[in-house]
Protein backbone atom coordinates (compact mmCIF):
# COMPACT_ATOMS: atom_id res chain seq x y z
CA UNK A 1 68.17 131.34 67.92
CA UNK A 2 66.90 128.01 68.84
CA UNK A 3 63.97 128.21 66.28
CA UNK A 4 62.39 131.44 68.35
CA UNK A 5 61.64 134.24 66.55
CA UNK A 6 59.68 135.73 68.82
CA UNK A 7 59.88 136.57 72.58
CA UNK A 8 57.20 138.19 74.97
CA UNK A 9 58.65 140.06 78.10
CA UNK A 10 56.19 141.59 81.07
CA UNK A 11 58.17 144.23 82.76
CA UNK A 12 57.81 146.90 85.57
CA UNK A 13 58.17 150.26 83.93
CA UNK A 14 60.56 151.74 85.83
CA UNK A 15 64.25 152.45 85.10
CA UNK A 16 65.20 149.17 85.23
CA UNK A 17 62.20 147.53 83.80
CA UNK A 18 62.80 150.05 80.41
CA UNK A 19 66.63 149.08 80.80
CA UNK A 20 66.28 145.45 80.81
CA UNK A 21 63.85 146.10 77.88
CA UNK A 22 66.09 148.52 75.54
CA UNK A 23 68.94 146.13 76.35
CA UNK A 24 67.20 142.54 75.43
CA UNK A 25 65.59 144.61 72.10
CA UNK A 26 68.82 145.57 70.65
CA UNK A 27 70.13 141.88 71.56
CA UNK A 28 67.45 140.38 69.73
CA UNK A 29 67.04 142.59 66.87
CA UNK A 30 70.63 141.88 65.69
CA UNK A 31 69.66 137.78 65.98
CA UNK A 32 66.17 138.84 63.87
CA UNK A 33 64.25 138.29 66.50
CA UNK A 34 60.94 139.95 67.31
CA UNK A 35 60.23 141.44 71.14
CA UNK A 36 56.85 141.59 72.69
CA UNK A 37 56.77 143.55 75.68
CA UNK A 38 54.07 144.60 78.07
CA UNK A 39 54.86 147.16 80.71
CA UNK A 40 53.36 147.50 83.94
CA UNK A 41 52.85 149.86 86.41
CA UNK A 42 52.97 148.50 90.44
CA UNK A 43 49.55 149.58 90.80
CA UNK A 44 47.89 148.00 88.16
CA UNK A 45 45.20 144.94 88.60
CA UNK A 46 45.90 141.31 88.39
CA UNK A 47 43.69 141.37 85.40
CA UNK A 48 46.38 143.93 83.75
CA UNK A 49 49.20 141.38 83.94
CA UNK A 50 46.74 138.44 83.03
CA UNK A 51 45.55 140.44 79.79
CA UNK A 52 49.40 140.53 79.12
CA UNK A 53 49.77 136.89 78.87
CA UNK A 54 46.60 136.33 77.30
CA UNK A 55 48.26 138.25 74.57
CA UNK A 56 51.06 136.69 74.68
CA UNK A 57 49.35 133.57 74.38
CA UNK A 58 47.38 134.31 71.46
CA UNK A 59 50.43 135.39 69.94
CA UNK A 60 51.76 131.66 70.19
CA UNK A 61 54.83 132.89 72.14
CA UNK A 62 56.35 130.46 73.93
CA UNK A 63 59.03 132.13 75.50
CA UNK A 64 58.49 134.47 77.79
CA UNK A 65 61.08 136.61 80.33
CA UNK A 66 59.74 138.06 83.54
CA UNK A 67 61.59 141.43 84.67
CA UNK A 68 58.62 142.14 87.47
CA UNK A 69 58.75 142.05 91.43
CA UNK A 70 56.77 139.76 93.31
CA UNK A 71 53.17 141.05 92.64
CA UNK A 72 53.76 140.89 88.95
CA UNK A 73 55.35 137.70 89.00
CA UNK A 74 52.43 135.90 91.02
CA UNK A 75 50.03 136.81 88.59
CA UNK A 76 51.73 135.70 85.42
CA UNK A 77 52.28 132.70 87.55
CA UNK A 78 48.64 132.42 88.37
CA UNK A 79 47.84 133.10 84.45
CA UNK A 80 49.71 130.25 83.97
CA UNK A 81 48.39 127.66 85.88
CA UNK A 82 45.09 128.52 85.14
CA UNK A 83 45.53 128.54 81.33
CA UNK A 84 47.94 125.67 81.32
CA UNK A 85 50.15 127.57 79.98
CA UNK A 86 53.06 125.43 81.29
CA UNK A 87 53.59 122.98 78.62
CA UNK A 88 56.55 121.26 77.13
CA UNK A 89 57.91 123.39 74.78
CA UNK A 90 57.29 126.80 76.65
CA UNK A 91 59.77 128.72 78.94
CA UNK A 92 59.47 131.10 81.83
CA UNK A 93 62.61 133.42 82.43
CA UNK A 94 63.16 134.82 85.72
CA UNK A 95 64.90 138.01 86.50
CA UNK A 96 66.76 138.02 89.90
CA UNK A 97 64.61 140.62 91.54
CA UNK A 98 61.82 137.97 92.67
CA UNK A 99 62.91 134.99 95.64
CA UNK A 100 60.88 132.12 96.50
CA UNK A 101 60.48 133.19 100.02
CA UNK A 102 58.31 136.23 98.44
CA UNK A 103 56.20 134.19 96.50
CA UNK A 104 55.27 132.05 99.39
């Protein structure tokens, strides 16, 4: 486990998004370790995905893993260069359904 006993995931909660979720849960539980996810919604606000991390912050989770499209992945991406949230010690998972080229 790498010392983590606890990992946040944002998600879009849609098939996949609950998938990926239900999946990565029963992976972690059998390693005793705790999931944190936040569901979203393609319609909801910026400050939706930023209350997210903010809670995941607080939390003092330091591992996080992104299941969102390109909207949802700006904004935890903007959440975490305005809360320098990217520190040594802290990691950002990426699911495959965001490129570069979006983001830009």
């Amino acid at each position: 486990s790498y010392g983590v006993w606890h990992v946040g995931l944002v998600y879009i909660d849609d098939t996949f998004g609950n998938a990926y979720r239900n999946n990565l849960f029963q992976f972690l539980d059998e390693r005793d370790i705790f999931l944190h996810s936040f569901g979203y919604q393609l319609a909801q606000s910026e400050e939706d995905v930023s209350r997210d991390m903010a809670t995941i912050d607080s939390l003092g989770i330091n591992v996080v893993i992104l299941v969102t499209f390109t909207s949802g992945t700006r904004e935890v991406l903007k959440y975490g260069v305005e809360n320098d949230w990217f520190t040594p010690g802290r990691l950002l998972i990426f699911s495959d359904s965001v490129s570069i080229e979006e983001l830009n």
